[in-house]
C-alpha atoms as a PDB file:
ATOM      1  CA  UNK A   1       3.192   2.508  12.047  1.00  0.00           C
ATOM      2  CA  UNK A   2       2.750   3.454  15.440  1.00  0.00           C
ATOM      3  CA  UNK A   3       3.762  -0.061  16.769  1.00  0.00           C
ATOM      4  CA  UNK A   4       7.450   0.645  14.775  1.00  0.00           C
ATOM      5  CA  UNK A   5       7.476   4.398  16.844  1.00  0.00           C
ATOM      6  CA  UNK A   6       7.178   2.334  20.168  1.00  0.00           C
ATOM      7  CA  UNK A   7       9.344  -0.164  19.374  1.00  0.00           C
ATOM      8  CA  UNK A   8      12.208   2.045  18.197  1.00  0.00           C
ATOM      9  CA  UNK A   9      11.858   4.350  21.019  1.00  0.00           C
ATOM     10  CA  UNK A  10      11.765   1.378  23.685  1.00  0.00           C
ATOM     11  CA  UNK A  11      14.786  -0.356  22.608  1.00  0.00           C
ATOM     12  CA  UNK A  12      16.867   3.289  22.481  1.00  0.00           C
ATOM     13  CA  UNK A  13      15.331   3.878  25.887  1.00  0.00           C
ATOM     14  CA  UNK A  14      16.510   1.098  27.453  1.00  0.00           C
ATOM     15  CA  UNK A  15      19.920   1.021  25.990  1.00  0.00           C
ATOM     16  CA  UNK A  16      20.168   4.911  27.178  1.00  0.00           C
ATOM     17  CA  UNK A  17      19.145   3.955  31.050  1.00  0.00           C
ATOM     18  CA  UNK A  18      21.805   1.427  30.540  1.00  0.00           C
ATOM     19  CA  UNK A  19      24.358   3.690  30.215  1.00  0.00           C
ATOM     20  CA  UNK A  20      22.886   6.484  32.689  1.00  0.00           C
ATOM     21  CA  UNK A  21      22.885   3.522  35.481  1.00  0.00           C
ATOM     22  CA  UNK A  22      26.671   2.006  34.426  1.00  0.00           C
ATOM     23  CA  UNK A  23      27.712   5.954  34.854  1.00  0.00           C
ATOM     24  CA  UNK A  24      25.760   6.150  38.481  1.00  0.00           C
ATOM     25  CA  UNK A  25      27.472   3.178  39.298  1.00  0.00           C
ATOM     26  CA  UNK A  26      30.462   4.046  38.690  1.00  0.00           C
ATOM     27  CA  UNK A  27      30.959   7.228  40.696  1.00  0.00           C
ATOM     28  CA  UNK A  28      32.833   7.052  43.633  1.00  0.00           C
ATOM     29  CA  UNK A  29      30.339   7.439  46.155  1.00  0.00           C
ATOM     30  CA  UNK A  30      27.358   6.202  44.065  1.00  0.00           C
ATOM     31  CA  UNK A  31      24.782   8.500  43.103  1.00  0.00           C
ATOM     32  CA  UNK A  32      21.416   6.814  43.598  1.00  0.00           C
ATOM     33  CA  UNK A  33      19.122   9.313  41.735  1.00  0.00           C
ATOM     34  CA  UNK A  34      20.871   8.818  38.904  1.00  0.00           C
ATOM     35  CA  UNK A  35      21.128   5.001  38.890  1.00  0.00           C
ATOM     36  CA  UNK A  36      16.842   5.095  39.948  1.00  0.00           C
ATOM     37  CA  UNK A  37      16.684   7.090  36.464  1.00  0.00           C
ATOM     38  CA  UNK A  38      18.294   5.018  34.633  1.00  0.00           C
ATOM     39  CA  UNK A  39      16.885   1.691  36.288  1.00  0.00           C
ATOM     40  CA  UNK A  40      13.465   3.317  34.984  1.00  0.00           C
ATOM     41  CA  UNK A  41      14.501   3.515  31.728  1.00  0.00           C
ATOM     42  CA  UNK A  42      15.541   0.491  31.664  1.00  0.00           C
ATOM     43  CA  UNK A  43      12.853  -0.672  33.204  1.00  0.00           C
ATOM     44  CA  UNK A  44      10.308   1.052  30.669  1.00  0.00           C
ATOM     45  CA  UNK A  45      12.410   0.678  27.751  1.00  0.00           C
ATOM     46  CA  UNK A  46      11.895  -3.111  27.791  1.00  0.00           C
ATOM     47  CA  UNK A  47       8.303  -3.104  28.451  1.00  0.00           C
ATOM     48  CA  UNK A  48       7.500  -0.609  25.739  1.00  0.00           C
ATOM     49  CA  UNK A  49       9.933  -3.257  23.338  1.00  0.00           C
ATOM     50  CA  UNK A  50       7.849  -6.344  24.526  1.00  0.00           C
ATOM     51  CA  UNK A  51       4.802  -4.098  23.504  1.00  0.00           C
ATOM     52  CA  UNK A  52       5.606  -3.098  20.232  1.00  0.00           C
ATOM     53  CA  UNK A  53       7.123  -6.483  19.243  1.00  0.00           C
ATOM     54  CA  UNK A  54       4.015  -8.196  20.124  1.00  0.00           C
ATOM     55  CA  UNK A  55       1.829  -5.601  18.579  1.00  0.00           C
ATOM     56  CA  UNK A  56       3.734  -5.671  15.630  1.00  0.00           C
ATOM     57  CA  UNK A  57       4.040  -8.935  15.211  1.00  0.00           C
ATOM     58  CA  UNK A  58       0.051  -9.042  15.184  1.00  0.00           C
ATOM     59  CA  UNK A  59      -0.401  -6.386  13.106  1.00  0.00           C
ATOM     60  CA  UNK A  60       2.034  -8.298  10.407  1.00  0.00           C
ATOM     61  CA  UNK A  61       0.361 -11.710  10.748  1.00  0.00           C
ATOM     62  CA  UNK A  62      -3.039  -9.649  10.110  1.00  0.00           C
ATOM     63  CA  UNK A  63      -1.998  -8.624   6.823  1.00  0.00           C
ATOM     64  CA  UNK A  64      -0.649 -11.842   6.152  1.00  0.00           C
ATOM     65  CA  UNK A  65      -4.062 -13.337   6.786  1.00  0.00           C
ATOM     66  CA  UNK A  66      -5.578 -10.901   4.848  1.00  0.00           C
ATOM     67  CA  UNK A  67      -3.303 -11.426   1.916  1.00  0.00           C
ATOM     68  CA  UNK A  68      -3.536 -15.357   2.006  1.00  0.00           C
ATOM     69  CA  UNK A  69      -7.663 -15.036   2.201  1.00  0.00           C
ATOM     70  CA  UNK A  70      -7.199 -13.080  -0.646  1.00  0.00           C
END
């Protein structure tokens, strides 16, 4: 359950910090703290999806081993 939290949040996270770092960039004289915040994001949103795909995925292919030993 917790692995479908993470993964959920990640992927909105990074898709948010791709927006705050396209607006950062596109101000006339840039605005670096907002393009670092959004870089983060970014950033953390696709390490938290990597992380809750893989754990996931493992938690799925343990019930499936379960079920098939069954």
């Amino acid at each position: 359950m917790i692995a479908r939290i993470l993964l959920s949040v990640a992927v909105v996270a990074a898709s948010v910090g791709l927006v705050i770092y396209g607006m950062g960039s596109s101000y006339s004289p840039k605005d670096d703290d907002i393009m670092r915040i959004g870089l983060i994001l970014m950033v953390g949103g696709v390490i938290g999806t990597i992380i809750g795909a893989v754990w996931y995925r493992s938690i799925e292919a343990s019930a499936e081993a379960d079920t098939q030993a069954r």
